[in-house]
C-alpha atoms as a PDB file:
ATOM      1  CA  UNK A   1     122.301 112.604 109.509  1.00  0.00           C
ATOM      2  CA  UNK A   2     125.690 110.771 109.513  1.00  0.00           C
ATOM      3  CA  UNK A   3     126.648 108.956 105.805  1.00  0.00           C
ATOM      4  CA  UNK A   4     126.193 106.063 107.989  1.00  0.00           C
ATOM      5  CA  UNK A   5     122.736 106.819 108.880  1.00  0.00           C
ATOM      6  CA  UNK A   6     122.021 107.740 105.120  1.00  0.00           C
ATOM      7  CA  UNK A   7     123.180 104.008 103.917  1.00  0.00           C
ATOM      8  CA  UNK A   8     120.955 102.544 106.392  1.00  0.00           C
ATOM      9  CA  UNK A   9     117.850 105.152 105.119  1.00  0.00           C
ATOM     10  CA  UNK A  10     118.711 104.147 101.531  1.00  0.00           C
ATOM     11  CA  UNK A  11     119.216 100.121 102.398  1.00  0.00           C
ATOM     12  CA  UNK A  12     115.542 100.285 104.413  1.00  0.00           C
ATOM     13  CA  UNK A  13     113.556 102.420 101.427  1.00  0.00           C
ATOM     14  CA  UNK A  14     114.902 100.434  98.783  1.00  0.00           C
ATOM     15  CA  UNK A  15     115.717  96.699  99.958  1.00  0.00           C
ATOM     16  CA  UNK A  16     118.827  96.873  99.182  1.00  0.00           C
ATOM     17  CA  UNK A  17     121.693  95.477 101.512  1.00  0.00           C
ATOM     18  CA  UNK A  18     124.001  97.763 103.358  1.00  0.00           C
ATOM     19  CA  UNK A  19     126.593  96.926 101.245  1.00  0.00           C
ATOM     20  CA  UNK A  20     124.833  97.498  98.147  1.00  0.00           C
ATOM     21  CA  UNK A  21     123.601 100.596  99.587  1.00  0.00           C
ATOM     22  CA  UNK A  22     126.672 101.951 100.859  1.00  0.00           C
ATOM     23  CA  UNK A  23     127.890 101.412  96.968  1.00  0.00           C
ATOM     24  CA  UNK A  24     125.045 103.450  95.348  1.00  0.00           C
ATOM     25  CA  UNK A  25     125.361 106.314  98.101  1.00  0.00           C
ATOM     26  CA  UNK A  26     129.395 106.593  97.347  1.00  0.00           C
ATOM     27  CA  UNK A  27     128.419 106.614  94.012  1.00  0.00           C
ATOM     28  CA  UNK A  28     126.446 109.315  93.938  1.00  0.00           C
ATOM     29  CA  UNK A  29     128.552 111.466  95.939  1.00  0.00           C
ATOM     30  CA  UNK A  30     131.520 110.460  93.849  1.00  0.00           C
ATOM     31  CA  UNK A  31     129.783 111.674  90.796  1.00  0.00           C
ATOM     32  CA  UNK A  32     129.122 115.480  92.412  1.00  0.00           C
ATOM     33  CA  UNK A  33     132.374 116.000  93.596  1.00  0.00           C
ATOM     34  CA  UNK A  34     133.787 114.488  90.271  1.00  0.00           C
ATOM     35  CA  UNK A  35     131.516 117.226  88.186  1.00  0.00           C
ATOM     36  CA  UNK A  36     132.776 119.751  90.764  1.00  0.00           C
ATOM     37  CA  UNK A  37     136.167 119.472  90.247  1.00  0.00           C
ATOM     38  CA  UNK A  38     135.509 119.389  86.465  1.00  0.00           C
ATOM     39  CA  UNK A  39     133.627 123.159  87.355  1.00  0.00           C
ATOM     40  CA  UNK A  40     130.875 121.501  86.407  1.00  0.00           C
ATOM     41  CA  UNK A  41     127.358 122.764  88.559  1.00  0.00           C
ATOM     42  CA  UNK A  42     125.338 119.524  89.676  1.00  0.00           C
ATOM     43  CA  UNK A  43     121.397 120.420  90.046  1.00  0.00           C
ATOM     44  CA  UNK A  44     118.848 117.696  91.326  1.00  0.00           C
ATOM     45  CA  UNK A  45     115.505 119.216  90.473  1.00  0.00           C
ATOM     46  CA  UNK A  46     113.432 119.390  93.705  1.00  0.00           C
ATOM     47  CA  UNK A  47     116.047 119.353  95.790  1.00  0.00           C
ATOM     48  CA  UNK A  48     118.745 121.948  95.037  1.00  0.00           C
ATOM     49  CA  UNK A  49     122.429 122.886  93.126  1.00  0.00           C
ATOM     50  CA  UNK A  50     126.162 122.508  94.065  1.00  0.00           C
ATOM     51  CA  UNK A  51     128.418 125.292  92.257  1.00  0.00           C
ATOM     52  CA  UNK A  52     131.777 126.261  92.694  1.00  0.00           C
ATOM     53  CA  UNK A  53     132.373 129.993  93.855  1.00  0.00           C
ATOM     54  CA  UNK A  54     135.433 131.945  93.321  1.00  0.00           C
ATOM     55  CA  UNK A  55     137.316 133.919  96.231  1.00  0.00           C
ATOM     56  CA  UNK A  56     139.363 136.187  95.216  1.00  0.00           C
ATOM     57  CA  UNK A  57     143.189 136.854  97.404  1.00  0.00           C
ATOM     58  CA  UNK A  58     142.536 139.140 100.215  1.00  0.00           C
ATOM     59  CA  UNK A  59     144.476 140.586 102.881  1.00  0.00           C
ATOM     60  CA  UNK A  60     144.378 138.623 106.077  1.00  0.00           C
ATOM     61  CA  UNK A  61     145.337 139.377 109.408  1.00  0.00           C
ATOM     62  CA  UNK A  62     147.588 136.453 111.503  1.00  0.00           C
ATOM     63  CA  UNK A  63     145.611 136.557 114.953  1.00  0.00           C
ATOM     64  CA  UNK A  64     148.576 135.640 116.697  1.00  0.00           C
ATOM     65  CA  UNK A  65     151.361 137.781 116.023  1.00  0.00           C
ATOM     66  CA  UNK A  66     148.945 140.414 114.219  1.00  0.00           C
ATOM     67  CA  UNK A  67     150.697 140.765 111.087  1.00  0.00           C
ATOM     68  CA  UNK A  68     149.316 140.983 107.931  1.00  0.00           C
ATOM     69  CA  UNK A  69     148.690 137.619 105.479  1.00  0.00           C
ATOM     70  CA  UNK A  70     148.013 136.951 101.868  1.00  0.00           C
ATOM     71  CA  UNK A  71     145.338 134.433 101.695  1.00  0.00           C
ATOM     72  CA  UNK A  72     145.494 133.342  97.908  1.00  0.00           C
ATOM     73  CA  UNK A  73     142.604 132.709  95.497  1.00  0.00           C
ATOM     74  CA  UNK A  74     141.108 129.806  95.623  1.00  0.00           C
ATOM     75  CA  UNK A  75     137.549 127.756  95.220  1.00  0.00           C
ATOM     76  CA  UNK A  76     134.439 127.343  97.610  1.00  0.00           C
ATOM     77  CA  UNK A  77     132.021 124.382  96.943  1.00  0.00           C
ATOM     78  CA  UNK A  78     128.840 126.018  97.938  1.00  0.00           C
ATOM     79  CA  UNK A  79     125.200 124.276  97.829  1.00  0.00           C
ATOM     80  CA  UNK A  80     122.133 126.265  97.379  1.00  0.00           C
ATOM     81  CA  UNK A  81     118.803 124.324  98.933  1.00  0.00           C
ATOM     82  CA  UNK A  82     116.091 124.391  96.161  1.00  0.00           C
ATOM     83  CA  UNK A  83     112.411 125.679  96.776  1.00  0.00           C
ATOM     84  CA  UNK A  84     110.793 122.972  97.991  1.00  0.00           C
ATOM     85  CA  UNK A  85     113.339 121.793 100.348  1.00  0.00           C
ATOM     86  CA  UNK A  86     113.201 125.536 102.256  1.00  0.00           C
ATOM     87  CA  UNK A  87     109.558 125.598 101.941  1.00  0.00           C
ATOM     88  CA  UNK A  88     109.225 121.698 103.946  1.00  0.00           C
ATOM     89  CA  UNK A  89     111.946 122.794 106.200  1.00  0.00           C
ATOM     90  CA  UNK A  90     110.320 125.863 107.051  1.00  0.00           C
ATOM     91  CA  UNK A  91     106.978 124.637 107.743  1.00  0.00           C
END
């Protein structure tokens, strides 16, 4: 499912125009990368958590030339599905 696709759900479910829809859905996603960036986690109960995981610098290896590279630290959104949505997408 596209964002597109996921404005038109949200517009049909809730009789809302696309427009209005499209302003709730960028909304929403606004406000989870917003708490993100703040390090913030973002759980929705039923449906599952976004965190933010620290890599640490490692040793990489440039796959043209073959010579080693330092890939710095940096941070990984990362979403983790919660139990219900694994258990309906695994049935």
């Amino acid at each position: 499912m596209t964002k597109v696709e996921l404005i038109e759900e949200v517009a049909n479910e809730s009789n809302l125009t696309k427009k209005d829809a499209k302003v709730v859905v960028q909304i929403v996603l606004d406000s989870i990368t917003d708490s993100l960036q703040r390090g913030e986690k973002v759980e929705l109960r039923g449906f599952g958590s976004f965190r933010i995981r620290n890599r640490q610098p490692r040793q990489g290896r440039n796959p043209k030339i073959g010579s080693g590279v330092t890939v710095p630290a940096k941070k990984i959104p990362y979403f983790k599905p919660g139990k219900e949505i694994k258990d309906i997408v695994n049935s």
